[in-house]
Protein backbone atom coordinates (compact mmCIF):
# COMPACT_ATOMS: atom_id res chain seq x y z
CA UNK A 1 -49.08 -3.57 -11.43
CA UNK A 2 -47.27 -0.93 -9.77
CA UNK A 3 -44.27 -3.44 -8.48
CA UNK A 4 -44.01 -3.88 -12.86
CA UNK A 5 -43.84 -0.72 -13.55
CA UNK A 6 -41.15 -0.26 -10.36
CA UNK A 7 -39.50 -3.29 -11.97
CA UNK A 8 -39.60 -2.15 -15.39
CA UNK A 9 -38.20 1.86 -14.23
CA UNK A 10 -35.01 0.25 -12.64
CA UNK A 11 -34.17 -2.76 -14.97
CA UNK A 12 -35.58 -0.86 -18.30
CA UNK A 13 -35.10 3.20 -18.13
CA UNK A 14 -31.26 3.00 -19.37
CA UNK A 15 -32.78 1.31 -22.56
CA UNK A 16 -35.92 3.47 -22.91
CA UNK A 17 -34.16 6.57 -22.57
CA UNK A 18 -31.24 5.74 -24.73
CA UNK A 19 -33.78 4.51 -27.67
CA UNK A 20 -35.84 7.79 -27.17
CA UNK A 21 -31.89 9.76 -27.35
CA UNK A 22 -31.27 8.01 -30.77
CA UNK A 23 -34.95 8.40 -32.23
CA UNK A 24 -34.83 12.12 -31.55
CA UNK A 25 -31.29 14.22 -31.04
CA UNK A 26 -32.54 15.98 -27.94
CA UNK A 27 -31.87 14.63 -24.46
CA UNK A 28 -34.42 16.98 -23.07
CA UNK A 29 -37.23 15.46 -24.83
CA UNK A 30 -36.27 12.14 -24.55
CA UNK A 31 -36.52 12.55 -20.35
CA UNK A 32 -39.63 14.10 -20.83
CA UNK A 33 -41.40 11.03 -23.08
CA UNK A 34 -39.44 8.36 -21.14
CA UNK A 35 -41.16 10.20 -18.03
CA UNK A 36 -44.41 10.25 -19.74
CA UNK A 37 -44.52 6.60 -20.51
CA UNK A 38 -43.91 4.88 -17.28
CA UNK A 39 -46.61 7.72 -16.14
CA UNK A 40 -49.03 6.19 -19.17
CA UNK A 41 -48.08 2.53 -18.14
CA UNK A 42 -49.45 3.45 -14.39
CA UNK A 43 -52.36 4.07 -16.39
CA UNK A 44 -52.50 1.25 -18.48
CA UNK A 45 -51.37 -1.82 -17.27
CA UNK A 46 -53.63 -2.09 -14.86
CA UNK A 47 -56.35 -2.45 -17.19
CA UNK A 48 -54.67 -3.65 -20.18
CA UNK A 49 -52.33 -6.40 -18.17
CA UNK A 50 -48.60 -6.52 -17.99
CA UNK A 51 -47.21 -6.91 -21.65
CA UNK A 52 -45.14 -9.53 -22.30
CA UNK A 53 -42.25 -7.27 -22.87
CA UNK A 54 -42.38 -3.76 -20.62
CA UNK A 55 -39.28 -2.24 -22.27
CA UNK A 56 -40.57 -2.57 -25.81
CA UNK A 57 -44.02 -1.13 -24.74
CA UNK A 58 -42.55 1.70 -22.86
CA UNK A 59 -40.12 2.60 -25.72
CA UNK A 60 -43.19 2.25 -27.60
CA UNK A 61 -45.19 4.73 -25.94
CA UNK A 62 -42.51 7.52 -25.35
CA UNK A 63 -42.12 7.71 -29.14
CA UNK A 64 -45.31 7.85 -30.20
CA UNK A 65 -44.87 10.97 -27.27
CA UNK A 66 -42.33 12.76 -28.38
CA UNK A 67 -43.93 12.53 -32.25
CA UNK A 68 -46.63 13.70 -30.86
CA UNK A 69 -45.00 16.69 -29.51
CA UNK A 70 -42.90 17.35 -32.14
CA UNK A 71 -45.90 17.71 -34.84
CA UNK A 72 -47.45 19.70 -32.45
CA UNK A 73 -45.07 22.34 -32.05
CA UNK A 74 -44.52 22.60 -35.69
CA UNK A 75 -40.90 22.77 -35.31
CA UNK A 76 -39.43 19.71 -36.43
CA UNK A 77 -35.50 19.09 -37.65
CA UNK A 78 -34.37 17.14 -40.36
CA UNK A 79 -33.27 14.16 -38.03
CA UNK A 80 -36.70 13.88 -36.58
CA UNK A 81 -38.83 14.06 -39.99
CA UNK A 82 -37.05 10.96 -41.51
CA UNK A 83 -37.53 9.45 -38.05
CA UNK A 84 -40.93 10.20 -37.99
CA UNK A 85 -41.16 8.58 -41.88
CA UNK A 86 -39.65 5.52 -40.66
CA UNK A 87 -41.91 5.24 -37.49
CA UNK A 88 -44.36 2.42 -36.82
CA UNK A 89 -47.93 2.92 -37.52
CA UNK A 90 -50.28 3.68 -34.65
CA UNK A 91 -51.78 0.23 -34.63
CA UNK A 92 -48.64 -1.51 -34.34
CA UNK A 93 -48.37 -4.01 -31.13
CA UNK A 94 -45.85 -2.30 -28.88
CA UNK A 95 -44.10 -5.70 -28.16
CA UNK A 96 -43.39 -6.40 -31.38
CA UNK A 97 -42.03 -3.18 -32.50
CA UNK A 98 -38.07 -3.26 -31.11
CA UNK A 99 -38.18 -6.68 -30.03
CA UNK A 100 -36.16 -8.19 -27.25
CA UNK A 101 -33.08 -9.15 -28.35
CA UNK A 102 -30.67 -8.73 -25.84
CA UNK A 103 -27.99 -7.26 -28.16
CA UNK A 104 -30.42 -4.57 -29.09
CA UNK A 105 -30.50 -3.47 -25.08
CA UNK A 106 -26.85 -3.67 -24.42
CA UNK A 107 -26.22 -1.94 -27.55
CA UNK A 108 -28.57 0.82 -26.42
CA UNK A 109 -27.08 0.54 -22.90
CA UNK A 110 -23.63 0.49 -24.19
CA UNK A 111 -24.42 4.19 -25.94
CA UNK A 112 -26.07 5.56 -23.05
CA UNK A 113 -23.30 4.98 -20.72
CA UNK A 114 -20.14 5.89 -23.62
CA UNK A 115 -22.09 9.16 -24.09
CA UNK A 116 -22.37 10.13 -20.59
CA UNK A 117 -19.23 9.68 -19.46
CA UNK A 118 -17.65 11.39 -22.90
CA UNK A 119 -13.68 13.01 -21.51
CA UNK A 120 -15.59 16.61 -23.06
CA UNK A 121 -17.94 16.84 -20.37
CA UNK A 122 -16.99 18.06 -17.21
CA UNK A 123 -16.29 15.88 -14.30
CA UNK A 124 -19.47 16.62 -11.77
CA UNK A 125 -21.79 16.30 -15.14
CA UNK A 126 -20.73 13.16 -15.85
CA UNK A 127 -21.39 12.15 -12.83
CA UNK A 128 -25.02 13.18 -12.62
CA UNK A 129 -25.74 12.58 -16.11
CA UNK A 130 -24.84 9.05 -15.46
CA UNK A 131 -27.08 8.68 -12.46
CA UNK A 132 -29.70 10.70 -14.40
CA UNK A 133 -29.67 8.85 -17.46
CA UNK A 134 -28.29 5.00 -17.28
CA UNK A 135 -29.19 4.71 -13.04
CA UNK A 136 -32.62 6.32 -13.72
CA UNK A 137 -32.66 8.70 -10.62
CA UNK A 138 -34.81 11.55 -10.42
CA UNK A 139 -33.15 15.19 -10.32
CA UNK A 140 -33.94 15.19 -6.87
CA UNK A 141 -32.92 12.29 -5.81
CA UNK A 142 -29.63 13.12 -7.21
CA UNK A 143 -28.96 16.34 -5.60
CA UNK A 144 -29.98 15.12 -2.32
CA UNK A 145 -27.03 12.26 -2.84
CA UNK A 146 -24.58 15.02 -3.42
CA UNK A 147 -26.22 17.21 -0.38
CA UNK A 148 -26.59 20.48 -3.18
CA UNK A 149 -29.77 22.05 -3.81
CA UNK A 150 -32.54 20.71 -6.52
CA UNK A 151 -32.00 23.53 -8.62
CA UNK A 152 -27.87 23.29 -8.57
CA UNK A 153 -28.38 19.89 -9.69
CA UNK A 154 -31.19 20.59 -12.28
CA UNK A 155 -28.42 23.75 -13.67
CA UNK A 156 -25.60 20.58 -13.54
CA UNK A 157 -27.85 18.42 -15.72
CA UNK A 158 -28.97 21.04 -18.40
CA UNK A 159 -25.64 22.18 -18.50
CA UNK A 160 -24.19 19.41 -19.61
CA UNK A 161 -27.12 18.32 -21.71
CA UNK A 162 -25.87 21.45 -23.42
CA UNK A 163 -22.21 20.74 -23.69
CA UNK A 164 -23.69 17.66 -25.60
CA UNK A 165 -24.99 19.35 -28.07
CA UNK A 166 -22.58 22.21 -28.59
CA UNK A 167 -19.42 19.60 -28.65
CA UNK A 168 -21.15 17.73 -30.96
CA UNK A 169 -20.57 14.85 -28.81
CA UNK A 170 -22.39 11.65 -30.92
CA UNK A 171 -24.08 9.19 -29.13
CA UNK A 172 -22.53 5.76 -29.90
CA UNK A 173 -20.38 3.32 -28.86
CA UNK A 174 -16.75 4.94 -29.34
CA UNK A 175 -14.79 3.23 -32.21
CA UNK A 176 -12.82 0.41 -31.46
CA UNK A 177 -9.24 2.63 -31.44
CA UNK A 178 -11.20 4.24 -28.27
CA UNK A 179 -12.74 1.81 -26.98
CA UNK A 180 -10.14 0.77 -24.11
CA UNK A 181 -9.50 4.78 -23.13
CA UNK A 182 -12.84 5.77 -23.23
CA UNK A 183 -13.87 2.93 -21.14
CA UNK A 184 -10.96 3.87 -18.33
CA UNK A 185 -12.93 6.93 -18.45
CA UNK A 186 -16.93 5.14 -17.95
CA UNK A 187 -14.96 3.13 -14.85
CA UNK A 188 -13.58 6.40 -13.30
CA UNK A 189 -17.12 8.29 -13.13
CA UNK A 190 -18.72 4.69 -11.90
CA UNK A 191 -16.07 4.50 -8.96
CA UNK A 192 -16.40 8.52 -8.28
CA UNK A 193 -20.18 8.01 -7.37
CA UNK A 194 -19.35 4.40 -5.28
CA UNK A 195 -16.73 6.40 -3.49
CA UNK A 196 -18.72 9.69 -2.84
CA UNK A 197 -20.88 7.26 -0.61
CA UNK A 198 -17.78 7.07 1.86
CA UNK A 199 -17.44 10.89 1.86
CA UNK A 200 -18.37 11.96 5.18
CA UNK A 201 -20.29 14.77 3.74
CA UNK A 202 -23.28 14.79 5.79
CA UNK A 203 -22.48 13.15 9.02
CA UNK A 204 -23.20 9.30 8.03
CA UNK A 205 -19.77 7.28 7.41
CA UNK A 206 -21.31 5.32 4.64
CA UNK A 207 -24.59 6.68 2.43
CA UNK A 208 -25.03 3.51 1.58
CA UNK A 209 -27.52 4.41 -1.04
CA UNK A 210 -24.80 6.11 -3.66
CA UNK A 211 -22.69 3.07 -2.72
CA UNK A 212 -25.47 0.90 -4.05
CA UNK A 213 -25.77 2.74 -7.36
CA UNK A 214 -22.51 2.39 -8.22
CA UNK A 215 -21.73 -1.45 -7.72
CA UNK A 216 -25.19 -1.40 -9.72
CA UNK A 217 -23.50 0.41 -12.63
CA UNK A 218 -20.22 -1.37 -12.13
CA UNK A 219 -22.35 -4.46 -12.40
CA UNK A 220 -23.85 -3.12 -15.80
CA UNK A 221 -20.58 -1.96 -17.38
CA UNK A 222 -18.73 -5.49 -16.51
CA UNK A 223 -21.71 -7.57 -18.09
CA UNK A 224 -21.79 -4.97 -21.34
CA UNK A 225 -18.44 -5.08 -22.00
CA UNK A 226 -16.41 -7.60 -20.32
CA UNK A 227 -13.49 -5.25 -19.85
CA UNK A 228 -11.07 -7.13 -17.31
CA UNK A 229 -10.94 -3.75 -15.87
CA UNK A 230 -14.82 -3.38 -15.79
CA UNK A 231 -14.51 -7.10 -13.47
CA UNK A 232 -11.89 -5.83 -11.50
CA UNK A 233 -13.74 -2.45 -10.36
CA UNK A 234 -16.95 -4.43 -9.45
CA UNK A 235 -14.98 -7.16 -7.33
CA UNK A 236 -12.96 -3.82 -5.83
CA UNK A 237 -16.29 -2.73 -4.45
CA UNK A 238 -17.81 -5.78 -3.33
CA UNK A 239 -15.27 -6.45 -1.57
CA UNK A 240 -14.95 -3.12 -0.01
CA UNK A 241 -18.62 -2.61 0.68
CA UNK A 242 -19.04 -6.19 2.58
CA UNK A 243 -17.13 -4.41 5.81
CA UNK A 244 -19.47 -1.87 5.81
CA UNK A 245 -21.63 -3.07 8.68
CA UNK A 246 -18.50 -3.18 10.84
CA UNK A 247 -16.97 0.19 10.57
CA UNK A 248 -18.88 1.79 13.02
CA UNK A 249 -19.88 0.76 16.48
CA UNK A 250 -23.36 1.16 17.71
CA UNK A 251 -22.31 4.97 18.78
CA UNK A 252 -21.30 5.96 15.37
CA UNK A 253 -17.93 5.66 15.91
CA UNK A 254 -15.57 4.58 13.13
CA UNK A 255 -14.07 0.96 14.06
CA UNK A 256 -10.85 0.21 12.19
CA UNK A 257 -10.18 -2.49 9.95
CA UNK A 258 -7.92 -5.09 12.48
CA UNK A 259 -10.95 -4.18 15.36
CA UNK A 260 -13.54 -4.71 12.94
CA UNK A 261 -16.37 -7.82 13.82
CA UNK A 262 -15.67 -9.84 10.96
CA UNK A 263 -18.90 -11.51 11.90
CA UNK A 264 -20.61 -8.77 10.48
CA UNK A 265 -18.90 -8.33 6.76
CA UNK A 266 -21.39 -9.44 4.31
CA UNK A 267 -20.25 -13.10 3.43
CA UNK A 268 -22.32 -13.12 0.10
CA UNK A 269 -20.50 -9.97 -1.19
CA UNK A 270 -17.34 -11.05 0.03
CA UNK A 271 -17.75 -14.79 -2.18
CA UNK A 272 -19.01 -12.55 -5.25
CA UNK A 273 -15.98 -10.30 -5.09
CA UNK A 274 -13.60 -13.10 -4.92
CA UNK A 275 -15.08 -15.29 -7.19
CA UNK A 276 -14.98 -12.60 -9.83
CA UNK A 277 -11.29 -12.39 -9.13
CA UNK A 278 -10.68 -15.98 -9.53
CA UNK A 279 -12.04 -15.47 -13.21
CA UNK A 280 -8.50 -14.64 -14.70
CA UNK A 281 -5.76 -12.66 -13.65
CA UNK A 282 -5.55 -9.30 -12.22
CA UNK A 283 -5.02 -6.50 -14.33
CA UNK A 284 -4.83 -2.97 -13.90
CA UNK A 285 -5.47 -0.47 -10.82
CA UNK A 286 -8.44 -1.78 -10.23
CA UNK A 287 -7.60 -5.30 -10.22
CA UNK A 288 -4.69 -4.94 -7.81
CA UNK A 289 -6.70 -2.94 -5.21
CA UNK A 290 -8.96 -5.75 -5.22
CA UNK A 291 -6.62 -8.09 -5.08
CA UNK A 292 -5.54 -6.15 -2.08
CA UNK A 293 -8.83 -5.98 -0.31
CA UNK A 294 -9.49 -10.25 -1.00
CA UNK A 295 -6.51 -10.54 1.31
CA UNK A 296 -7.92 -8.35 3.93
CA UNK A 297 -11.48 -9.92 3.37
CA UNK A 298 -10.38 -13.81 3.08
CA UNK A 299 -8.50 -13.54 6.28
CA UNK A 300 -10.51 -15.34 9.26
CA UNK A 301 -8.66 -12.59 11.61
CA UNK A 302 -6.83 -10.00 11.27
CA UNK A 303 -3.60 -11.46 12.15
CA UNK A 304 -3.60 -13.92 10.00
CA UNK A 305 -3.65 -11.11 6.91
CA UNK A 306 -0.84 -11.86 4.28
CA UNK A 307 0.69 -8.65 4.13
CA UNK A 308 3.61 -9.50 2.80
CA UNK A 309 1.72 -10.43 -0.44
CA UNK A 310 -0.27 -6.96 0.25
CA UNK A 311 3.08 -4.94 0.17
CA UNK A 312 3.97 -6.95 -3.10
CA UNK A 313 0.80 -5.74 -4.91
CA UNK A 314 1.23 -2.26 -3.75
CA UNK A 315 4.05 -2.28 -5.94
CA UNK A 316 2.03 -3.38 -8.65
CA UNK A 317 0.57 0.14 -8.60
CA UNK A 318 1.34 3.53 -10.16
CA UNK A 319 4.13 5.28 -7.79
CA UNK A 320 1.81 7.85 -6.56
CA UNK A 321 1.89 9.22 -2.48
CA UNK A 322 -1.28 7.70 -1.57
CA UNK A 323 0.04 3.95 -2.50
CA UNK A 324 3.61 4.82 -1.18
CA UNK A 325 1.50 5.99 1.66
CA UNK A 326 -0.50 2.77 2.25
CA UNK A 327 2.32 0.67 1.16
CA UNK A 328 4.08 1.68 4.39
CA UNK A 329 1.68 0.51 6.53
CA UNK A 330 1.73 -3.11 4.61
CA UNK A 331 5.55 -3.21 4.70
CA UNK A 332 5.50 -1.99 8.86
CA UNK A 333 3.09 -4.86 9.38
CA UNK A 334 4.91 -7.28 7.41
CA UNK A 335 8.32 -6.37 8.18
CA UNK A 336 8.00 -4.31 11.75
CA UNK A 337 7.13 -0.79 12.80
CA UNK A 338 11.03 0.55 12.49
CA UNK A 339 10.96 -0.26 8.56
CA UNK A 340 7.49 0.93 8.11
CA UNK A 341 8.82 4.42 9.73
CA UNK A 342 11.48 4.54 7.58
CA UNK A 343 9.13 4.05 4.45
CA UNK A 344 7.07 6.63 5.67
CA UNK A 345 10.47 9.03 6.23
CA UNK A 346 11.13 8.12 2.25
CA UNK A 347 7.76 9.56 1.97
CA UNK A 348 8.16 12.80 3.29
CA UNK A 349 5.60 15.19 3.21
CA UNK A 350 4.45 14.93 -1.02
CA UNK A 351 2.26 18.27 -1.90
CA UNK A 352 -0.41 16.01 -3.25
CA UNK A 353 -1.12 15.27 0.77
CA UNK A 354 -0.80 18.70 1.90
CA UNK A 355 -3.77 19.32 4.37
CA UNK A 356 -4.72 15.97 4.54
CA UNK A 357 -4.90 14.29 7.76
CA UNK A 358 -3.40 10.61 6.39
CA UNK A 359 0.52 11.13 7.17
CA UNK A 360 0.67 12.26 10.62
CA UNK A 361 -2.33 9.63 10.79
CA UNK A 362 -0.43 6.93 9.66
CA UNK A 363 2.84 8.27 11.75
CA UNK A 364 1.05 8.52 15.32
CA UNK A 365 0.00 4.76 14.50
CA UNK A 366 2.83 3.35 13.72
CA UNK A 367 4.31 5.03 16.55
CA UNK A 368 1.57 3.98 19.02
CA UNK A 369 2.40 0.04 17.71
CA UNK A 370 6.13 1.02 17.98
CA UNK A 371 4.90 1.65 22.03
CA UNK A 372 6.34 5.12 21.65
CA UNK A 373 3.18 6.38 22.60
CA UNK A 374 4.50 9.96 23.80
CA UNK A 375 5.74 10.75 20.23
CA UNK A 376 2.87 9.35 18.65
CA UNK A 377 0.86 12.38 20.68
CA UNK A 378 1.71 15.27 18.46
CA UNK A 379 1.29 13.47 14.90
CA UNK A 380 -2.39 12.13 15.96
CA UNK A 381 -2.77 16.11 17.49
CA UNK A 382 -2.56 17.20 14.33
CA UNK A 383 -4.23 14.58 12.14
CA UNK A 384 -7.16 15.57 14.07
CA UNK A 385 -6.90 19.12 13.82
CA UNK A 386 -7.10 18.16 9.65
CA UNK A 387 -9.95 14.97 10.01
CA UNK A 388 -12.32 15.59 7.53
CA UNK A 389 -15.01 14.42 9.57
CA UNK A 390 -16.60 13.86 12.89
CA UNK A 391 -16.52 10.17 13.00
CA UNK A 392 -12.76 10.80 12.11
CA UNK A 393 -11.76 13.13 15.27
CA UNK A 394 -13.78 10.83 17.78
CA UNK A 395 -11.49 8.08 16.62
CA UNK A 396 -8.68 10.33 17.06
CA UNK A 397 -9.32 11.64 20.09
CA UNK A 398 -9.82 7.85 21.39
CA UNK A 399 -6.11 7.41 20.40
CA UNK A 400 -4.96 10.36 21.61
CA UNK A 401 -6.62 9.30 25.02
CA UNK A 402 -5.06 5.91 24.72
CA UNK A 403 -1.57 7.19 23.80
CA UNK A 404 -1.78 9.88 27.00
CA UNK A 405 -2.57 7.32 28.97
CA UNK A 406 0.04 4.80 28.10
CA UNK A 407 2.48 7.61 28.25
CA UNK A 408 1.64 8.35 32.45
């Protein structure tokens, strides 16, 4: 009984808690009924049995909740009394009363996720409305993912429960004239949270945990609205996500892609990411990076990586000094450490990298591969005096070893 009702809280809360958003206008309430039902079905099911349909019952049971509230605080607004009117009666069989249409859940799904993600609400609160609402996570849980207190995250939340209300944001499914923009926007806030996981934050290189959530959603988006985009994100992180075993040795120390035991990636992850790919063409940012990861990822080594077809899809990508960055490391491997230098000169020193430890990274490489190991020195000097992380400086300072000592 209590694996059912575990079952039913990750596979059914986005569609509980969206139904119980729509019956009533307040967000608050509906948490607090969806809460209270998967509380009454511990209570239930276990004498009752499992009904054939746990959503339905558990949508069910949180309205019947939140009408009971609602008549007992005597304050009721004009939205809830003609929902109230149209209710079911008491007796009615919970299974029967939404049904389980799958259109009705992705429908439900589909509002849930539109309205958290809404370009009106600030960055950070679509983010942990999104894990709140459509992922299901507790308050807690969610602050201890982003390593901020329970009561900075709770604050977060109401806020933007707030901004909901004052905006006047509605909860739907955006018209179809908004459909493709607003969607660019649900994507963004999904990758945010999958990325956050590689933040190095609290010590761990991966928190494999946030990672999880947001191939979940990615998952959910792609198979709600079959946005090429949508496919394109979730093969991006599969792909990305299979190495994760291998990028850090049994010390903790970051391991770099070409060193990385490709024995490790996660084959199954690896086939789902590129068989989503082979679906139809890649489109869009999203697409292209994971097009770019499938050539890392299908590649049996690392020298046999085609990164001359790597290069060509960087320039697939929006000119900004992150893929100008990257796309002089595919053209040095492709073409040879002088032209990948010279790319990087073109570069410069953009202001959108200022303080960030990736150029003179990237320089001190290519310089080590170049064997000019005594120039390389200084560059990887001060890409570890601006690492982000721990795990980051030890791998520096192993270069830095390795470059002194080639330089003796």
């Amino acid at each position: 009984m209590r694996a059912a009702v575990a079952a039913a809280h990750r596979d059914e809360w986005a569609r509980v808690f969206g139904a119980l958003v729509r019956f009533t206008g307040d967000w608050a309430l509906a948490e607090d009924c969806t809460q209270d039902a998967y509380a009454r079905a511990l209570e239930r099911w276990g004498a009752d049995g499992i009904p054939r349909v746990p959503g339905a019952w558990l949508t069910v049971a949180a309205r019947r909740r939140a009408i009971d509230l609602v008549r007992r605080s005597g304050v009721e607004s004009e939205k809830l009394r003609l929902a109230i009117a149209d209710a079911e009666p008491a007796g009615a069989p919970a299974d029967a009363a939404l049904g389980d249409q799958e259109g009705e859940w992705e429908d439900e799904v589909l509002r849930l996720v539109y309205t958290c993600a809404h370009p009106a609400l600030p960055v950070e609160g679509r983010v942990a409305l999104t894990l709140r609402a459509v992922a299901g996570l507790t308050t807690r849980e969610i602050a201890r993912l982003f390593l901020v207190g329970e009561a900075t995250m709770s604050q977060r939340l109401l806020r933007t429960k707030r901004r909901i209300a004052e905006a006047g944001i509605p909860y739907r499914v955006p018209p179809p004239s908004l459909v493709a923009e607003r969607t660019a926007g649900v994507l963004a806030v999904v990758y945010l949270i999958f990325t956050e996981g590689y933040a190095p934050d609290d010590g761990r290189p991966v928190r494999d945990e946030l990672c999880l959530e947001g191939i979940r959603l990615a998952r959910l988006v792609h198979r709600l609205t079959g946005d090429p985009e949508a496919r394109g994100l979730l093969a991006l992180m599969l792909l990305q996500h299979a190495r994760r075993a291998a990028r850090v040795d049994d010390a903790g120390d970051l391991v770099p892609l070409e060193e990385q035991d490709r024995a490790l990636w996660d084959a199954a992850a690896v086939a789902e990411g590129l068989a989503l790919l082979a679906e139809g063409a890649v489109v869009g940012p999203y697409g292209v990076q994971a097009a770019i990861a499938a050539e890392h990822d299908r590649a049996p080594r690392a020298s046999d990586t085609d990164w001359r077809r790597i290069r060509e899809l960087y320039g697939l990508l929006p000119a900004t000094p992150v893929v100008a960055l990257n796309e002089a490391v595919a053209i040095a491997m492709a073409e040879g450490t002088d032209a990948g230098l010279a790319a990087l000169d073109a570069l410069g020193e953009p202001p959108a990298l200022a303080g960030s430890f990736l150029v003179p990274f990237t320089r001190g490489e290519l310089l080590r591969r170049a064997g000019r190991a005594a120039d390389a020195i200084p560059h990887l000097e001060r890409a570890r005096a601006l690492a982000p992380g721990d795990a980051e400086r030890r791998l520096l300072d192993r270069r830095i070893a390795e470059c002194r000592a080639a330089a003796r």
